[in-house]
PDB file of N, CA and C in Angstrom:
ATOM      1  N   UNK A   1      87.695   1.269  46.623  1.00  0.00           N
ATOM      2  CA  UNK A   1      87.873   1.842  45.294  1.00  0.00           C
ATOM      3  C   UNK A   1      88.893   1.011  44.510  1.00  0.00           C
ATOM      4  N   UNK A   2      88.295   0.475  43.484  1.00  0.00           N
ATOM      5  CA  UNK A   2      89.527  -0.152  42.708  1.00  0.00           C
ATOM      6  C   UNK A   2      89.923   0.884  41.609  1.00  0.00           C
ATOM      7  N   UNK A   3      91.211   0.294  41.846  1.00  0.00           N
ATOM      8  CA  UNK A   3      91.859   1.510  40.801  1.00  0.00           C
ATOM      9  C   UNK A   3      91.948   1.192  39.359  1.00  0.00           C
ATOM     10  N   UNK A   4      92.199  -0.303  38.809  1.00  0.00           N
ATOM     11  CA  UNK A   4      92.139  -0.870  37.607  1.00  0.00           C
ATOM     12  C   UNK A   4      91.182  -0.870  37.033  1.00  0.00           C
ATOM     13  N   UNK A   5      89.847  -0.698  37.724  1.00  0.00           N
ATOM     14  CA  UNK A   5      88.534  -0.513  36.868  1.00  0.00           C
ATOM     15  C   UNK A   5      88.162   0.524  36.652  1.00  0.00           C
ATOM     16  N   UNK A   6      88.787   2.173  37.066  1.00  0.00           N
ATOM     17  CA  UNK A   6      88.854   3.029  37.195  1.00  0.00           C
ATOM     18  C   UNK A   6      89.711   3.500  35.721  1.00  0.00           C
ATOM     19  N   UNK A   7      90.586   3.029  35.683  1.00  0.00           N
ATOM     20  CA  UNK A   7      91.702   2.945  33.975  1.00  0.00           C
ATOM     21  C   UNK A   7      90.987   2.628  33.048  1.00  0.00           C
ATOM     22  N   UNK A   8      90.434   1.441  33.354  1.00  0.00           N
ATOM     23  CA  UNK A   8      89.368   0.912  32.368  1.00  0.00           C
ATOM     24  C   UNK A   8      88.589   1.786  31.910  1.00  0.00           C
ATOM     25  N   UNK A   9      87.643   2.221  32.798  1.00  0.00           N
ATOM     26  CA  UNK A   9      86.574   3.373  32.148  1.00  0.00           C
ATOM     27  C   UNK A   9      87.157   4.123  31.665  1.00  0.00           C
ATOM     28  N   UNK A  10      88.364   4.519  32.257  1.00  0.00           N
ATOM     29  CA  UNK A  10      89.269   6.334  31.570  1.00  0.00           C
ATOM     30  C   UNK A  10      89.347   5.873  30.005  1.00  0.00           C
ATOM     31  N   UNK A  11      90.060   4.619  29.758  1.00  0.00           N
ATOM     32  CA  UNK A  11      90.590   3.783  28.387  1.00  0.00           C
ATOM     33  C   UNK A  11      89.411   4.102  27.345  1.00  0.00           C
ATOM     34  N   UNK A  12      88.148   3.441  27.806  1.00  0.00           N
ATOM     35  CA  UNK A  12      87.180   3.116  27.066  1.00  0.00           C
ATOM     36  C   UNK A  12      86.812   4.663  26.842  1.00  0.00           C
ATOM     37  N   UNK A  13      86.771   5.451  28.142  1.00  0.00           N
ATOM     38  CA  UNK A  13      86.097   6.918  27.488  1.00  0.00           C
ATOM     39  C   UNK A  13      87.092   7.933  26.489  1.00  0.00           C
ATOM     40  N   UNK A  14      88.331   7.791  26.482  1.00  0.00           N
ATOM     41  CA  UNK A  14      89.405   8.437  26.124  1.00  0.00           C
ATOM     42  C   UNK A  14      89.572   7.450  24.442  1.00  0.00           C
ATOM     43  N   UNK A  15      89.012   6.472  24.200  1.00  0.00           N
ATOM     44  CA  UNK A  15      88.980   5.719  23.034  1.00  0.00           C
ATOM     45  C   UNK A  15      87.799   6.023  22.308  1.00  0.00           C
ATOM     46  N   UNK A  16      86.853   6.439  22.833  1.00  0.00           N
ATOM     47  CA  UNK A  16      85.345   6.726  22.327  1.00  0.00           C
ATOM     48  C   UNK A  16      85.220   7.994  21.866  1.00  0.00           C
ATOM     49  N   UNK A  17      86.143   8.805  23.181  1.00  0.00           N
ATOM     50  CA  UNK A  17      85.980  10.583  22.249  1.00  0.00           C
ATOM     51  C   UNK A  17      87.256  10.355  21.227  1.00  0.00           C
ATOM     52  N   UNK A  18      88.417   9.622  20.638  1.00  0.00           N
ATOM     53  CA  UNK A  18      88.789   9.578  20.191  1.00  0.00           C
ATOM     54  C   UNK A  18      88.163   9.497  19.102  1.00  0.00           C
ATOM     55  N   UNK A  19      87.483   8.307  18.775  1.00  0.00           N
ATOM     56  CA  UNK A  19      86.898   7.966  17.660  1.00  0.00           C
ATOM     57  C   UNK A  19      85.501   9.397  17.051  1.00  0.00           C
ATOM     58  N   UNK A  20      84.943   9.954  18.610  1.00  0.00           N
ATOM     59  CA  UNK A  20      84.083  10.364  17.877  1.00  0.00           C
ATOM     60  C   UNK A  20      84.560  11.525  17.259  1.00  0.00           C
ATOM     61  N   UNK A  21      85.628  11.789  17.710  1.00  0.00           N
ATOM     62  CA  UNK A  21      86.602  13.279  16.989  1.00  0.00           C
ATOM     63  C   UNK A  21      87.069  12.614  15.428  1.00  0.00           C
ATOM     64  N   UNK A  22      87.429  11.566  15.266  1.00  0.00           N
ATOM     65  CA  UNK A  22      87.558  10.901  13.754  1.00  0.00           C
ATOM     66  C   UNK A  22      86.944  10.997  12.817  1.00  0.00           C
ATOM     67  N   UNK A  23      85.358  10.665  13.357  1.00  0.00           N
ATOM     68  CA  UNK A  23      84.224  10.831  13.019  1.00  0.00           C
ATOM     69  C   UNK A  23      83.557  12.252  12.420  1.00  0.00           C
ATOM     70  N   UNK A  24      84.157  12.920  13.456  1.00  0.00           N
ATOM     71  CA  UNK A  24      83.760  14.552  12.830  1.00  0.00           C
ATOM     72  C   UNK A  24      84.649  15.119  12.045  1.00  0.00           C
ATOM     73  N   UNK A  25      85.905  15.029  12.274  1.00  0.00           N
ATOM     74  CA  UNK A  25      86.779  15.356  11.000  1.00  0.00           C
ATOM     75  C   UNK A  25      86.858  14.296   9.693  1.00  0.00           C
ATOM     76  N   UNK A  26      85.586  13.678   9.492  1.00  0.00           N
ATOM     77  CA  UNK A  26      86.161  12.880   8.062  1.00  0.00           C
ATOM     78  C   UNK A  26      84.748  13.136   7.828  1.00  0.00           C
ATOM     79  N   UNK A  27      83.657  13.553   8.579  1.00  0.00           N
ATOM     80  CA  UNK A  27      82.286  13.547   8.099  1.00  0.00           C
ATOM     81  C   UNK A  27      82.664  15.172   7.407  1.00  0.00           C
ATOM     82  N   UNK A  28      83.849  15.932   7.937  1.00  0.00           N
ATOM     83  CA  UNK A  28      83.635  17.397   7.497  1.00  0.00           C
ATOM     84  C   UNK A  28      84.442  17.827   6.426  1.00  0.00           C
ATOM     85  N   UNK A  29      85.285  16.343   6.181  1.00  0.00           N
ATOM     86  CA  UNK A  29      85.761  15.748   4.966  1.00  0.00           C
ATOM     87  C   UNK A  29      85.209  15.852   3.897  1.00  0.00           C
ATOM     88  N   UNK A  30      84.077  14.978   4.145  1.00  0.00           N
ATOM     89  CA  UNK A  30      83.463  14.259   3.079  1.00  0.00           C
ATOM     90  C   UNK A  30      82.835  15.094   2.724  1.00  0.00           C
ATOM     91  N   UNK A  31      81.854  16.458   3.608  1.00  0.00           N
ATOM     92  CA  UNK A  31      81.466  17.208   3.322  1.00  0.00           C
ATOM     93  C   UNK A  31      81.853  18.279   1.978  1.00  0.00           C
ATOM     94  N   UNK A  32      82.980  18.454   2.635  1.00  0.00           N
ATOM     95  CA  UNK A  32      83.718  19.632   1.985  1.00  0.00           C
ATOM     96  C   UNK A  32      84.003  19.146   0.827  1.00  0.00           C
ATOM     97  N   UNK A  33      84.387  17.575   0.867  1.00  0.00           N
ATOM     98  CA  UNK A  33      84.445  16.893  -0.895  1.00  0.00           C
ATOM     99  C   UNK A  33      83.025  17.107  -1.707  1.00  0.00           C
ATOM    100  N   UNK A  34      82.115  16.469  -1.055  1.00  0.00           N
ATOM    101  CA  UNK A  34      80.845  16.700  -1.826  1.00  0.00           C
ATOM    102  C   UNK A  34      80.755  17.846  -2.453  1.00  0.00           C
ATOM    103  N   UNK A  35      80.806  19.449  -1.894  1.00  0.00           N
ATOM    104  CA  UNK A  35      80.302  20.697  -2.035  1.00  0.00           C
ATOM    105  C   UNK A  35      81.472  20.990  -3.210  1.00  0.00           C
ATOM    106  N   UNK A  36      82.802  20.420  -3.041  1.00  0.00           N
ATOM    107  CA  UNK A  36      83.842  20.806  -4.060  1.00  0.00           C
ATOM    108  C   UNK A  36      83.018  20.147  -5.235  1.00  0.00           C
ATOM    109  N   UNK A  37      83.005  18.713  -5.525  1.00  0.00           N
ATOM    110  CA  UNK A  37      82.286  18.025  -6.772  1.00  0.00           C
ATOM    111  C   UNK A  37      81.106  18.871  -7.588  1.00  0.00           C
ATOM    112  N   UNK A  38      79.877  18.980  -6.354  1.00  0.00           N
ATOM    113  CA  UNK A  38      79.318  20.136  -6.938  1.00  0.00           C
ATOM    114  C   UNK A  38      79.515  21.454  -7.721  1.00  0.00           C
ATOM    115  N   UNK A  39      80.439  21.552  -6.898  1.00  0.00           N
ATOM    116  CA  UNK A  39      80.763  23.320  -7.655  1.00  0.00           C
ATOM    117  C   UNK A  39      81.823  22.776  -8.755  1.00  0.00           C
ATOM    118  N   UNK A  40      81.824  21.908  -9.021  1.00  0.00           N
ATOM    119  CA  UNK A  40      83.065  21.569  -9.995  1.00  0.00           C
ATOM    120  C   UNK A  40      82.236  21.299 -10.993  1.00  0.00           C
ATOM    121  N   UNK A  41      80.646  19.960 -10.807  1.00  0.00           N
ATOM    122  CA  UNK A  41      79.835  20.111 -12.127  1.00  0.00           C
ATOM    123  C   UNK A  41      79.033  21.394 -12.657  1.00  0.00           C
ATOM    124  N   UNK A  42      78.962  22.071 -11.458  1.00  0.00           N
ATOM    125  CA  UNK A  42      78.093  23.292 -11.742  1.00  0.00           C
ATOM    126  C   UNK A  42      78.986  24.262 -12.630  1.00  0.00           C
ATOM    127  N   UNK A  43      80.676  24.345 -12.541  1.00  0.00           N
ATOM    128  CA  UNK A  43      81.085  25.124 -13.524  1.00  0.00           C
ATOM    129  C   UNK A  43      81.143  24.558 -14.926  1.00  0.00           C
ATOM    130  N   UNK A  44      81.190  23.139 -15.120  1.00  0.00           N
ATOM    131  CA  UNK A  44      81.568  22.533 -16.301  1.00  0.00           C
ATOM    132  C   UNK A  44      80.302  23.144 -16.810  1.00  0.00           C
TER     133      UNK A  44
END
């Protein structure tokens, strides 16, 4: 069992759910911007 290639994978998987958690809080971002814009032309 090597142990350094073992870190490795942890790194790469612990960097990937990182990102994909980034990913969901700025997609729910962008979301929530869009739906604001909308309701912002829909009152004008």
């Amino acid at each position: 069992m090597n142990f350094k290639y073992h870190v490795k994978i942890y790194r790469i998987i612990r960097l990937i759910s990182c990102y994909l958690l980034l990913y969901d809080l700025l997609s729910q971002y962008l979301l929530s911007l869009m739906s604001y814009y909308k309701g912002g032309i829909s009152h004008l």
